[in-house]
C-alpha atoms as a PDB file:
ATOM      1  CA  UNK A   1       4.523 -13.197  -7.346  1.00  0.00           C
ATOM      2  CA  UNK A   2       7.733 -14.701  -6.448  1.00  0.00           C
ATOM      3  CA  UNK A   3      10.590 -12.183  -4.913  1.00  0.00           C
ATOM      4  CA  UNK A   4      13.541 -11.950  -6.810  1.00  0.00           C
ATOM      5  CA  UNK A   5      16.029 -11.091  -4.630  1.00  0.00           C
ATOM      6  CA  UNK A   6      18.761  -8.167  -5.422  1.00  0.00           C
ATOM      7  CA  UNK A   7      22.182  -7.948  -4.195  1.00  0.00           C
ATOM      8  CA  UNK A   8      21.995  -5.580  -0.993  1.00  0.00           C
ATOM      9  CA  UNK A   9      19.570  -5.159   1.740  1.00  0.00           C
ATOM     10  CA  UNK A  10      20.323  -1.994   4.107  1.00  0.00           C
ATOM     11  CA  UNK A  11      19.537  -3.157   7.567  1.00  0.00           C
ATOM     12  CA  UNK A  12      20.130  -0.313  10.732  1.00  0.00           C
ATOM     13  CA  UNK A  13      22.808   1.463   8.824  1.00  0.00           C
ATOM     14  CA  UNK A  14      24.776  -0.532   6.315  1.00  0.00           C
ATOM     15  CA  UNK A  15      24.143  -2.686   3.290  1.00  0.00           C
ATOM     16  CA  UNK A  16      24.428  -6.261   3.686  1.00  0.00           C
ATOM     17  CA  UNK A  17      24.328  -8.911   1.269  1.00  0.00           C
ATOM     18  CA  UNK A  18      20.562 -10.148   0.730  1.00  0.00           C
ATOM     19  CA  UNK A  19      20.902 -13.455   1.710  1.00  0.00           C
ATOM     20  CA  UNK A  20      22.691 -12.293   5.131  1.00  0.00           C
ATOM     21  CA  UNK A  21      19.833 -10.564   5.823  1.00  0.00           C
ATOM     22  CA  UNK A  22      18.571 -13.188   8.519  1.00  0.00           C
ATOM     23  CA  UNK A  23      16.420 -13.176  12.227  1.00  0.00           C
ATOM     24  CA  UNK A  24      16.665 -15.872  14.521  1.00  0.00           C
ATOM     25  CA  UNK A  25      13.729 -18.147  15.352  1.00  0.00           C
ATOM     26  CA  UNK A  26      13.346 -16.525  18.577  1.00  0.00           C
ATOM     27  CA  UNK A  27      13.173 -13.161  17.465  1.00  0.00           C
ATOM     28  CA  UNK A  28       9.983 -11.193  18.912  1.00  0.00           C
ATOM     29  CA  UNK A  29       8.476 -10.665  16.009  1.00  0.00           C
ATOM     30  CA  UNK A  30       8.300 -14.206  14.980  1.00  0.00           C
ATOM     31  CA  UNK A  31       6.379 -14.983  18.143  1.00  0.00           C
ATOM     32  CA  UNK A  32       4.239 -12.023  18.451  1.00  0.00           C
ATOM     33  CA  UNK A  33       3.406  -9.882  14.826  1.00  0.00           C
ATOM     34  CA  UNK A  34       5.858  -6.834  16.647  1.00  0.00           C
ATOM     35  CA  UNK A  35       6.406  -5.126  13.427  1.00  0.00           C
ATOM     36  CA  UNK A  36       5.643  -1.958  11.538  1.00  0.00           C
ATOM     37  CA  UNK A  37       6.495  -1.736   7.984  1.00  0.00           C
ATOM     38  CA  UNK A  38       5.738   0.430   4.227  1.00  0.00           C
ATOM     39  CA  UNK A  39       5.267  -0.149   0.825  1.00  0.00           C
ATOM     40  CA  UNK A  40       6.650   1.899  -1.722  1.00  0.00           C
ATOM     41  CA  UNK A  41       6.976   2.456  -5.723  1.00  0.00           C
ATOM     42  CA  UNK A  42       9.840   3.388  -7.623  1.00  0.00           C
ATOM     43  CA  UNK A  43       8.965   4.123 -11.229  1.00  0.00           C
ATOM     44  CA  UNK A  44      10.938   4.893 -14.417  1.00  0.00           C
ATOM     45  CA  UNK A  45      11.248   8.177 -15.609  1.00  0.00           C
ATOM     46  CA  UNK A  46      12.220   9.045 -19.280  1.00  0.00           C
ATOM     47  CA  UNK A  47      15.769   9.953 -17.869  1.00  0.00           C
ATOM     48  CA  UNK A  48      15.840   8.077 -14.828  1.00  0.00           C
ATOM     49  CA  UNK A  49      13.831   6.902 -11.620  1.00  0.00           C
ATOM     50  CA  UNK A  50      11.828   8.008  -9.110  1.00  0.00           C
ATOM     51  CA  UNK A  51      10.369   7.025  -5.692  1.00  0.00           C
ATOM     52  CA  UNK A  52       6.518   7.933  -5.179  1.00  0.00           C
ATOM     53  CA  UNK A  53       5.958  10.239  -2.177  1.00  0.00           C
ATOM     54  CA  UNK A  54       8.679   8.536   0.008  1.00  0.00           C
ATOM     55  CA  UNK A  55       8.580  10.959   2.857  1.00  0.00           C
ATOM     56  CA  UNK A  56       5.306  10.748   3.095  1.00  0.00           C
ATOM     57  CA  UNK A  57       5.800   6.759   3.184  1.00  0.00           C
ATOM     58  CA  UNK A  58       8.266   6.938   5.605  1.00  0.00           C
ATOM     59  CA  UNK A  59       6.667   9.316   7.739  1.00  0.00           C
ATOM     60  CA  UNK A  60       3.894   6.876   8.039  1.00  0.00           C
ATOM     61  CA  UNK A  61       6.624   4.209   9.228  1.00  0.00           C
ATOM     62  CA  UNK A  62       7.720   6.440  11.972  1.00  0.00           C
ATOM     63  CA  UNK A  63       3.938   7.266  13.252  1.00  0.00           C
ATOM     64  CA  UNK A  64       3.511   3.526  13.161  1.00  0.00           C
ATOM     65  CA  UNK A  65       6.603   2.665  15.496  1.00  0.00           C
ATOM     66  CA  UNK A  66       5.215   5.565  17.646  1.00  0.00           C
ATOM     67  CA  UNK A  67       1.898   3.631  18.281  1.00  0.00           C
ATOM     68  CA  UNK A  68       3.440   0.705  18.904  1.00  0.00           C
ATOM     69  CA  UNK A  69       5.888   2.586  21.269  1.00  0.00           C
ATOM     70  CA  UNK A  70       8.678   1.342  18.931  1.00  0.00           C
ATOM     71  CA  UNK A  71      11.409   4.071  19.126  1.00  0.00           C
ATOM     72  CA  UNK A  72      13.101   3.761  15.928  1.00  0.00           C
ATOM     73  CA  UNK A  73      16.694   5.421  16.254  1.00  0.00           C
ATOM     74  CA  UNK A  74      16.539   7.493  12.728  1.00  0.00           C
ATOM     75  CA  UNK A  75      15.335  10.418  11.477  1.00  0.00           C
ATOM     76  CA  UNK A  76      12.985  11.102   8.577  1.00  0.00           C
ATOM     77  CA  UNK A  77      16.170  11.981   6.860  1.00  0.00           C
ATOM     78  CA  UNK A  78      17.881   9.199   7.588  1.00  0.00           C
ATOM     79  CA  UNK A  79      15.453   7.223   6.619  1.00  0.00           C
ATOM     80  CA  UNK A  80      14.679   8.761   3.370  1.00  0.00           C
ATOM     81  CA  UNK A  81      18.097   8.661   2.579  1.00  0.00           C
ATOM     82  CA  UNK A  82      18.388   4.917   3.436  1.00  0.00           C
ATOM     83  CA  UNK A  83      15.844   4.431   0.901  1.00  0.00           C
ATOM     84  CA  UNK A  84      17.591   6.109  -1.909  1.00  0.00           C
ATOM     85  CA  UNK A  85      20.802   4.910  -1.202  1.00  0.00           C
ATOM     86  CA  UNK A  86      19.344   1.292  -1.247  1.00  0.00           C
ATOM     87  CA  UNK A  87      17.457   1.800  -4.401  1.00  0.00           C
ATOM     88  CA  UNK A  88      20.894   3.329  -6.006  1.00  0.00           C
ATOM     89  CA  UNK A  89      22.958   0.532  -5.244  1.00  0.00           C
ATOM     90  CA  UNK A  90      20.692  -2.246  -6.195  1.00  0.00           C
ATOM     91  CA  UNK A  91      20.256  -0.382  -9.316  1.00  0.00           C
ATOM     92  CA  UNK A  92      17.161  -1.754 -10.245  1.00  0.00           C
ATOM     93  CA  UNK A  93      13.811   0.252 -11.364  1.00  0.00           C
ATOM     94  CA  UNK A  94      10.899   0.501 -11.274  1.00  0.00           C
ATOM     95  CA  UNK A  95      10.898  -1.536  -8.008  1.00  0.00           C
ATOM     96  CA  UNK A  96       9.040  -2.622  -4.959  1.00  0.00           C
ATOM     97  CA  UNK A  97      10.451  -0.947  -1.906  1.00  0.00           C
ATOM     98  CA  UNK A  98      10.021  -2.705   1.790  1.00  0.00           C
ATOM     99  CA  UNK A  99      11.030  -1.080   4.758  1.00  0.00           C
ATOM    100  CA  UNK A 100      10.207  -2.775   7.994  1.00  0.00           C
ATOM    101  CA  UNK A 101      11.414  -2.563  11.455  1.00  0.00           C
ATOM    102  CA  UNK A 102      10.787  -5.377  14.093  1.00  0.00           C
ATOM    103  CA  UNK A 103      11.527  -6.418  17.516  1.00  0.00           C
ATOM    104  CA  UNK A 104      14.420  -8.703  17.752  1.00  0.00           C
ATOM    105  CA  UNK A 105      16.274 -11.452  19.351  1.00  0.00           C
ATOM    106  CA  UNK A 106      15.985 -10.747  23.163  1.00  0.00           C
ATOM    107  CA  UNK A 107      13.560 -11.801  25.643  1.00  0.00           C
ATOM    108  CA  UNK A 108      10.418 -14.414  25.275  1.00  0.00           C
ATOM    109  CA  UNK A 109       6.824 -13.136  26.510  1.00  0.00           C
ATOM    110  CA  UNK A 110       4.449 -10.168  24.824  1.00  0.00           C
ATOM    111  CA  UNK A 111       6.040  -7.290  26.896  1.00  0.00           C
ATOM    112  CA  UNK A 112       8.884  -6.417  24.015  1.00  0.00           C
ATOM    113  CA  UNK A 113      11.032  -5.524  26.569  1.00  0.00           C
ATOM    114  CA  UNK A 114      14.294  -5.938  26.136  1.00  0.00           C
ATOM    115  CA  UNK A 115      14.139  -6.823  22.583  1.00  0.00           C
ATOM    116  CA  UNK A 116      16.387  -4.747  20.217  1.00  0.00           C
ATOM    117  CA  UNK A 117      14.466  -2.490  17.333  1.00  0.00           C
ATOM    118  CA  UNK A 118      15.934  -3.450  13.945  1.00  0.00           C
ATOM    119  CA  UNK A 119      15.492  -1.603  10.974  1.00  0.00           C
ATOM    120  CA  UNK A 120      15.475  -3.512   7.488  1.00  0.00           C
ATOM    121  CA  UNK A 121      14.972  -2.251   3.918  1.00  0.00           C
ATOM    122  CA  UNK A 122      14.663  -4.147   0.968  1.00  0.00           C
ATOM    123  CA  UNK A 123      13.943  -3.530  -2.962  1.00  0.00           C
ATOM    124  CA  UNK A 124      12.777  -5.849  -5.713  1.00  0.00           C
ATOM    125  CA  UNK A 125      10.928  -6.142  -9.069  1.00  0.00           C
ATOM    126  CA  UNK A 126       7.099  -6.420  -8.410  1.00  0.00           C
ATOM    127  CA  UNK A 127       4.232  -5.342 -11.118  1.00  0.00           C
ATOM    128  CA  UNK A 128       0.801  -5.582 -11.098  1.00  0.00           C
ATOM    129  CA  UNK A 129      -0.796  -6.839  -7.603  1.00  0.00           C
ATOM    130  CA  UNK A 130      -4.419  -7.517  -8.468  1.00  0.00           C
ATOM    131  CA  UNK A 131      -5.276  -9.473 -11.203  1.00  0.00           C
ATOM    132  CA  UNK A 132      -7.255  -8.643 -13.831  1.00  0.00           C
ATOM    133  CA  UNK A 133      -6.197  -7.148 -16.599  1.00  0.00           C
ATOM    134  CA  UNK A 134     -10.339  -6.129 -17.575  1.00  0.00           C
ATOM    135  CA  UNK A 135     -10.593  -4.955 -14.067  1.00  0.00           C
ATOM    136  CA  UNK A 136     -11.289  -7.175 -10.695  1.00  0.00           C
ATOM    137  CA  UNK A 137     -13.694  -9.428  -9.905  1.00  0.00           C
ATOM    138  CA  UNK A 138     -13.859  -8.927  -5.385  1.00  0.00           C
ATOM    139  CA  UNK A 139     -16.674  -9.999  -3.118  1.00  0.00           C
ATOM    140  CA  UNK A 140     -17.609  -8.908   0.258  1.00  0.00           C
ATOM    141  CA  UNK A 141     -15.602 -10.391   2.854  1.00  0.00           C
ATOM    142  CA  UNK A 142     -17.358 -12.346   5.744  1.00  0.00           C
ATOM    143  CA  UNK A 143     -14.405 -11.192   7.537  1.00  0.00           C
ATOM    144  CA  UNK A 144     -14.659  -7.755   9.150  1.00  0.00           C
ATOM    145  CA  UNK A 145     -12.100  -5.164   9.554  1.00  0.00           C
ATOM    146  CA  UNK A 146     -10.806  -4.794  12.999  1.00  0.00           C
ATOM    147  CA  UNK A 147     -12.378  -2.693  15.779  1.00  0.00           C
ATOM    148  CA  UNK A 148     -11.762   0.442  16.897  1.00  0.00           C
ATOM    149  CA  UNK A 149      -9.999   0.213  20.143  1.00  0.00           C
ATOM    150  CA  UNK A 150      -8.832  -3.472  19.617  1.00  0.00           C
ATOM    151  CA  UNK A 151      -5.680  -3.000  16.777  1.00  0.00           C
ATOM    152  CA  UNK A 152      -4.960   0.594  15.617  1.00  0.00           C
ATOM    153  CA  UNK A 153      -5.398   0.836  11.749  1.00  0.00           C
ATOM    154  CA  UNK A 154      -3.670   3.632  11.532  1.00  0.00           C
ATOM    155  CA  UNK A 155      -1.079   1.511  11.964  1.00  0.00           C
ATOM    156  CA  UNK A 156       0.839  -0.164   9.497  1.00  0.00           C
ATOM    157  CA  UNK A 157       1.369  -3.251  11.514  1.00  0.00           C
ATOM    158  CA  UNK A 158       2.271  -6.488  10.467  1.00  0.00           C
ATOM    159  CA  UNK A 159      -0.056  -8.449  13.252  1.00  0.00           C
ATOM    160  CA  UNK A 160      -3.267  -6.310  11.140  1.00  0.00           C
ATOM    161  CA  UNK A 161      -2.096  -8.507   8.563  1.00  0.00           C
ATOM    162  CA  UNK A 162      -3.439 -11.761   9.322  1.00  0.00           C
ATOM    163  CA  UNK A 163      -6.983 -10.114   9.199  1.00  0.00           C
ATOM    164  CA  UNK A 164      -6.028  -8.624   5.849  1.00  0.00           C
ATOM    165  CA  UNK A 165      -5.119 -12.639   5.108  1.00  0.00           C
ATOM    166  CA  UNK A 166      -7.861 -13.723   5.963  1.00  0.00           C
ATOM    167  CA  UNK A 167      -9.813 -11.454   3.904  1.00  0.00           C
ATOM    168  CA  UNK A 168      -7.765 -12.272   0.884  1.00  0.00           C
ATOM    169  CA  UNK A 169      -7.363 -16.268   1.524  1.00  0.00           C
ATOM    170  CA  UNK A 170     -11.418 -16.337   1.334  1.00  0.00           C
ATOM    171  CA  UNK A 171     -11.914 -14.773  -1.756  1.00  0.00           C
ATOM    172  CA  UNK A 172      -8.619 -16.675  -3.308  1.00  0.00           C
ATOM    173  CA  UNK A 173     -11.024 -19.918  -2.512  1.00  0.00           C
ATOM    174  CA  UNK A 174     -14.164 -18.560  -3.738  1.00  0.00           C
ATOM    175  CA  UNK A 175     -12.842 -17.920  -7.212  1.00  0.00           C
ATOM    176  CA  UNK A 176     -12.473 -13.966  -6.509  1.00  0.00           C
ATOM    177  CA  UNK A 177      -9.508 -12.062  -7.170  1.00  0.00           C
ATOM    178  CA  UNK A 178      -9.862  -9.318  -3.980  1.00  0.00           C
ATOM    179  CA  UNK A 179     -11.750  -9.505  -1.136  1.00  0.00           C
ATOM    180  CA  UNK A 180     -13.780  -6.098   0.802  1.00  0.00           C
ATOM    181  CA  UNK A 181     -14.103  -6.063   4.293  1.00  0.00           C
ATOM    182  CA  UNK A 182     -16.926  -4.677   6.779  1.00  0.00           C
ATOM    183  CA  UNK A 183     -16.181  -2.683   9.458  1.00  0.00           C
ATOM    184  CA  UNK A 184     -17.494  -3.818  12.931  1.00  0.00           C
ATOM    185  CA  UNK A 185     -20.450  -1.270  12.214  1.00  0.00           C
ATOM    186  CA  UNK A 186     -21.465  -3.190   9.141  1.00  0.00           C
ATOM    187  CA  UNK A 187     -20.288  -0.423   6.678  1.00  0.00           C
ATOM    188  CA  UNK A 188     -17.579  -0.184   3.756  1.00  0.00           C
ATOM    189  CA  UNK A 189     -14.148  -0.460   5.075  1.00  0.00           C
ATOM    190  CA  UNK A 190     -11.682  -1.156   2.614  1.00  0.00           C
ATOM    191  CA  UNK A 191      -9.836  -4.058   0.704  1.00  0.00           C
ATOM    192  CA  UNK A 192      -7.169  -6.333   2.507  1.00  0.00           C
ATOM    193  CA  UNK A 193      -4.317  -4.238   1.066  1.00  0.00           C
ATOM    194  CA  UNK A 194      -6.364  -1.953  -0.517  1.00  0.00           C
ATOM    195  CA  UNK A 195      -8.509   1.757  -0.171  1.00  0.00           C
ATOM    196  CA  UNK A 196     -11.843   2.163  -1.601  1.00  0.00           C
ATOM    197  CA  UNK A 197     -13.182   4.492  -4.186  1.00  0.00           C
ATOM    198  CA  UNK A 198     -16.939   4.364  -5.447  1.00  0.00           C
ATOM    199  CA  UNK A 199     -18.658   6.422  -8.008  1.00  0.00           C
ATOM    200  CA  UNK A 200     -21.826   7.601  -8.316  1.00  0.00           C
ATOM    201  CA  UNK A 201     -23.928  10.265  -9.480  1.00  0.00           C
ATOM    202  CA  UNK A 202     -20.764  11.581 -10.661  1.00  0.00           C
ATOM    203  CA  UNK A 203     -19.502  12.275  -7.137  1.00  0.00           C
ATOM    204  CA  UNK A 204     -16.628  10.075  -5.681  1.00  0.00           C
ATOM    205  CA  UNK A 205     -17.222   8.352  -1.996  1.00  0.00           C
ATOM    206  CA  UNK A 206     -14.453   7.096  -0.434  1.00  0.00           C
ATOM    207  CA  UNK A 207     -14.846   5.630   3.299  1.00  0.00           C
ATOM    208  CA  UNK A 208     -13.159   7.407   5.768  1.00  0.00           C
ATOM    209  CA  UNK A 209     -10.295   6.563   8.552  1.00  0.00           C
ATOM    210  CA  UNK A 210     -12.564   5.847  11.342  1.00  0.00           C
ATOM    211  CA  UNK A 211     -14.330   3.386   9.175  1.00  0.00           C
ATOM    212  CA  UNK A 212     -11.229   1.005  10.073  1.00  0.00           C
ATOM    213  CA  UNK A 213      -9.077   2.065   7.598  1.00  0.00           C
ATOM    214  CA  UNK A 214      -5.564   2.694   6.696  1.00  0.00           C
ATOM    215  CA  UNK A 215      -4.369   6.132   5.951  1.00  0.00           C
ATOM    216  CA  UNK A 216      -3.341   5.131   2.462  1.00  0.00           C
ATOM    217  CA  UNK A 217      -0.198   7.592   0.879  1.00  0.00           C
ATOM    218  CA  UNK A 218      -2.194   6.833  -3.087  1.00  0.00           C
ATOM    219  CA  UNK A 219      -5.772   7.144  -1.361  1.00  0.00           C
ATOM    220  CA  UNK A 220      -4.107  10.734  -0.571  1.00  0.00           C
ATOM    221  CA  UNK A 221      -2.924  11.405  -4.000  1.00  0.00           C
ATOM    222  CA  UNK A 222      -6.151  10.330  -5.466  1.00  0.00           C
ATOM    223  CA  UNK A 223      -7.859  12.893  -3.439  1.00  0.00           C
ATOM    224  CA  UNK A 224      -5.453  15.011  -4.306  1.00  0.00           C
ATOM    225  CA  UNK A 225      -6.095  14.565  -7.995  1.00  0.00           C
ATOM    226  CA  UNK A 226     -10.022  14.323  -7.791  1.00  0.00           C
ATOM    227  CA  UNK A 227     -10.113  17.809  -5.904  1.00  0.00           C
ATOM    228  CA  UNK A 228      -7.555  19.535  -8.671  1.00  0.00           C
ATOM    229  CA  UNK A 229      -9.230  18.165 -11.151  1.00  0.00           C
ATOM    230  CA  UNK A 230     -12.738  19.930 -10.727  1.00  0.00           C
ATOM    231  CA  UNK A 231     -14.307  16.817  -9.163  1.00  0.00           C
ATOM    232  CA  UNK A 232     -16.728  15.947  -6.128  1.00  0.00           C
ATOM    233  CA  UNK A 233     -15.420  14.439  -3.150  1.00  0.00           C
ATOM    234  CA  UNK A 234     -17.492  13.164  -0.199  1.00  0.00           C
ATOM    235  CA  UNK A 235     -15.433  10.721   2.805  1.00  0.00           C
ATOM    236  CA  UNK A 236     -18.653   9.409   4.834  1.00  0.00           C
ATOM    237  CA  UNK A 237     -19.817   6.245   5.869  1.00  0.00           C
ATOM    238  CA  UNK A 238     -21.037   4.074   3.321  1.00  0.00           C
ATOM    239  CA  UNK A 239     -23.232   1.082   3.103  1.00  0.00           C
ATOM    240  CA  UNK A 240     -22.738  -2.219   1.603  1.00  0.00           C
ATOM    241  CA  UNK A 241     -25.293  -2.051  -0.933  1.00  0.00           C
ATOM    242  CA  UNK A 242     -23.838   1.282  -2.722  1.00  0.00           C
ATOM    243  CA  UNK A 243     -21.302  -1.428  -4.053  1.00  0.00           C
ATOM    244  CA  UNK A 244     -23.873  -3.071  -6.062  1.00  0.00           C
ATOM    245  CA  UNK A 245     -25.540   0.312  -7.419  1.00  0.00           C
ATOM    246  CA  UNK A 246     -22.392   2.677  -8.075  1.00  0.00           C
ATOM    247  CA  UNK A 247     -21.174   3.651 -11.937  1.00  0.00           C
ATOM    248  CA  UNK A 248     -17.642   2.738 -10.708  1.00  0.00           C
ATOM    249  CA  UNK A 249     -15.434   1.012  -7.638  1.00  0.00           C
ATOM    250  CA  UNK A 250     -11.936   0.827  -8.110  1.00  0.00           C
ATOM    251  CA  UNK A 251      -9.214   0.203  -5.527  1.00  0.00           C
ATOM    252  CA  UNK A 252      -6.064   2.521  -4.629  1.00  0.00           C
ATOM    253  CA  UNK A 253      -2.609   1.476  -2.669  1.00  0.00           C
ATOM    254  CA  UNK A 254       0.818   1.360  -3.415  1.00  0.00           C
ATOM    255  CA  UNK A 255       0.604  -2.375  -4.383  1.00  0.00           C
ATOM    256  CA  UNK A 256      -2.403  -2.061  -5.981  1.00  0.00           C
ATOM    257  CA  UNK A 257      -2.041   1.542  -7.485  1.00  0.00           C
ATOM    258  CA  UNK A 258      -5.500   2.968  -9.282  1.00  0.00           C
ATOM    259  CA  UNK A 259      -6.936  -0.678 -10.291  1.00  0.00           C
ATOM    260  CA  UNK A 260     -10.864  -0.235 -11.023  1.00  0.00           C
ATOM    261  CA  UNK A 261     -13.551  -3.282 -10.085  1.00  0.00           C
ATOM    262  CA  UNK A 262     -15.636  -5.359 -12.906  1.00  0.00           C
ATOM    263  CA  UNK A 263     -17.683  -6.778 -10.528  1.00  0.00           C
ATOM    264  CA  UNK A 264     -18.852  -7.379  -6.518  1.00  0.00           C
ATOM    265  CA  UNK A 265     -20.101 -10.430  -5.277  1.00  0.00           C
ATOM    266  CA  UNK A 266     -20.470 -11.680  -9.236  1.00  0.00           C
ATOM    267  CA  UNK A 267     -22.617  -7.829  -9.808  1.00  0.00           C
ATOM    268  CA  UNK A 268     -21.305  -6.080 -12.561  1.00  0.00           C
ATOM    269  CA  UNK A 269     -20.251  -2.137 -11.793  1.00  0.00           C
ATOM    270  CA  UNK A 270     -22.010  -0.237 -13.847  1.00  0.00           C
ATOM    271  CA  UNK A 271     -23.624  -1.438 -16.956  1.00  0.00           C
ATOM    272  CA  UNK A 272     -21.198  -3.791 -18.015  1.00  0.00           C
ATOM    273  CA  UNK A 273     -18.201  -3.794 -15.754  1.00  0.00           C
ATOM    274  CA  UNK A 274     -15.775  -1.489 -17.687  1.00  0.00           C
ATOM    275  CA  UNK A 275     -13.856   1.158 -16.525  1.00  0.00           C
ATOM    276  CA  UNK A 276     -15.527   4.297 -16.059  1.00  0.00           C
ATOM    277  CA  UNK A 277     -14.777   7.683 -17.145  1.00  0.00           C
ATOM    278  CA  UNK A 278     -13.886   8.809 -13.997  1.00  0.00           C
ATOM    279  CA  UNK A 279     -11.655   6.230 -12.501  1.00  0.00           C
ATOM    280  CA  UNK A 280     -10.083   6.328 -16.462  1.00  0.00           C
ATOM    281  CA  UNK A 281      -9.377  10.016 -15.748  1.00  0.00           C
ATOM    282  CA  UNK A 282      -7.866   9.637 -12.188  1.00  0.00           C
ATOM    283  CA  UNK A 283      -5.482   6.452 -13.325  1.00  0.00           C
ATOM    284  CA  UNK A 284      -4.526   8.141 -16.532  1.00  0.00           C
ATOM    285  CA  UNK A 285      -3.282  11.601 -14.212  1.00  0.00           C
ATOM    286  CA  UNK A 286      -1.797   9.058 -11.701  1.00  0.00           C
ATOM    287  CA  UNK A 287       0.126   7.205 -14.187  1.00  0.00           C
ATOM    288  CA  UNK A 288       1.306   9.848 -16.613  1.00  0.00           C
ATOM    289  CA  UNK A 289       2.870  11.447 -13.320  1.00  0.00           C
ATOM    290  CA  UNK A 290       4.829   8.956 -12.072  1.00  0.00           C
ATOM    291  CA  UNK A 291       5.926   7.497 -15.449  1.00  0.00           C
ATOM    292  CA  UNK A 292       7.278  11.541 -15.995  1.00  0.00           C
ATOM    293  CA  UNK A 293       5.058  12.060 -18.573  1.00  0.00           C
ATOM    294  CA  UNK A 294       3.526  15.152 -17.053  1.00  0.00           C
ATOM    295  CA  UNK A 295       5.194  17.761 -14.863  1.00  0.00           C
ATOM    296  CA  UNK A 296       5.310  15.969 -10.833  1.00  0.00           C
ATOM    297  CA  UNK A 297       3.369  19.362 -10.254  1.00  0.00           C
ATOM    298  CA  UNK A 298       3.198  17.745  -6.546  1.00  0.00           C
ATOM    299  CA  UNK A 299       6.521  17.145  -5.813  1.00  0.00           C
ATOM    300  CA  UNK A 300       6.044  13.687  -5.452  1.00  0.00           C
ATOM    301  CA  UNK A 301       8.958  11.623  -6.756  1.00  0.00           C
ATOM    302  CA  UNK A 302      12.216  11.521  -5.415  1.00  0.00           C
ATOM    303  CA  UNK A 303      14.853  11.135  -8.070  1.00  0.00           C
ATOM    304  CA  UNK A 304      17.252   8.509  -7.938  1.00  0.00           C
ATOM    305  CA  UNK A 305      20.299   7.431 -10.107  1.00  0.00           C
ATOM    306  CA  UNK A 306      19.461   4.046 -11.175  1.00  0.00           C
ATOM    307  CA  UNK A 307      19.860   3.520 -15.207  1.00  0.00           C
ATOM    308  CA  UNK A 308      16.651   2.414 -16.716  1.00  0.00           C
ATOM    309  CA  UNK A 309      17.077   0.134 -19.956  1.00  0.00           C
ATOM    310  CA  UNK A 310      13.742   0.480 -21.042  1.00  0.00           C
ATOM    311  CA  UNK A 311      12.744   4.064 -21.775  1.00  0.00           C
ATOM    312  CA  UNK A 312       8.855   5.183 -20.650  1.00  0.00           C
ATOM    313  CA  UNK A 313       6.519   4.375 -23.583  1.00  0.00           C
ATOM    314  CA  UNK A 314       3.393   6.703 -23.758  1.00  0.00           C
END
């Protein structure tokens, strides 16, 4: 999906216009992946806006800079605040939120020394992120999730990205709308941009963080959910093949938000691919909280002032 740009960008401290918002060629990052970045959701509420979870999110930016010994020179606060500010003076919602922070313009060679930290944040319109609108159609990856010990995936790094690229680029060619990659053990890992749910039995498997995997902020509130909501939850190691004989497989992330899978490697879920009851029930709760429909009985959403033109449908 194209970006559509909005008028300010808040980069280590102030607003700046978008299109000021500019690196030189030479920058670190350019050269050598050196940043650490989030995702976040701002939805409409019936009388206003919201961001999903966004100290968690930006929490998860800070641990991030702290494995890539990035010290970033804000505070959770700060940060958080940044965010909201941004979002209020773009005025625009619901919205894609980006906050990254790289390694500058300074010195050439992988050591980032001397390279300044800078700290962007950005917001756009963005909707749905997998296709599909009868659910997604992924295959396995041949690509494999990184290994332990080689790039952290707790991480949210942009270098990890070209794997996730890779895994997404493949499908894209093979006629697939997602890819799912291995980890170097040959079990379930996750999507490129995405954390994995199956079904079966009734119980919900999800694979856990030291299956390569990032520590997804919606994998968390779908866990959240599942276990308020009565139901089974099991993080183990999985194998390939429960893909191909689970009731249900859908997808969680902030992109991606509670998106359920019609079919692996051209094998419908289930019996024919639909949505199941349980992934219905878990999207549904999702959704009806962040849209304000039900009570944010989990403090999740941040208010912010941004008019919305459109109010929330049911």
């Amino acid at each position: 999906m194209p970006i559509q740009s909005t008028p300010n960008i808040w980069f280590n401290g102030s607003l700046i216009p978008w299109e000021k918002a500019q690196i030189h060629i030479m920058s670190h990052v350019v050269h050598y992946g050196s940043s650490v970045f989030e995702g976040i959701r701002c939805y409409t509420q019936p009388n206003g806006a919201g961001i999903f979870r966004l100290g968690e999110h930006m929490q998860r930016l800070l641990d991030s800079a702290k494995i890539y010994r990035m010290p970033l020179p804000y505070t959770l606060e700060q940060l958080n605040s940044a965010v909201v500010d941004l979002v209020e003076a773009n005025g625009v919602a619901p919205c894609y939120i980006r906050p990254i922070a790289i390694r500058g313009y300074g010195e050439i060679g992988v050591t980032p020394k001397g390279c300044p930290i800078d700290i962007y944040v950005a917001n756009f319109p963005w909707g749905k992120y997998v296709a599909g609108d009868n659910g997604a159609d992924v295959c396995v990856s041949s690509w494999n999730r990184l290994a332990p010990n080689t790039m952290p995936s707790l991480a949210k790094a942009g270098a990890n990205y070209m794997n996730s690229q890779l895994i997404r680029m493949e499908a894209d060619v093979n006629g697939y709308v997602e890819g799912i990659a291995l980890d170097v053990n040959g079990y379930l890992s996750e999507g490129s941009g995405e954390n994995l749910f199956i079904v079966r039995n009734g119980t919900i498997y999800t694979t856990p963080l030291a299956n390569s995997v990032l520590s997804g902020i919606t994998r968390d509130s779908v866990l959240t959910l599942a276990r308020h909501m009565g139901m089974t939850v099991v993080e183990q190691a999985l194998p390939r093949e429960m893909l191909y004989i689970a009731d249900e497989v859908f997808f969680t992330g902030t992109a991606a938000e509670v998106t359920h899978i019609r079919s692996v490697d051209k094998i419908l879920v289930g019996k024919d691919g639909t949505i199941g009851p349980i992934t219905k029930q878990l999207a549904d709760e999702f959704f009806a909280i962040v849209n304000g429909l039900k009570p944010d009985r989990f403090n999740w959403l941040t208010p912010v002032k941004v008019r919305v033109e459109q109010p929330v449908g049911a």
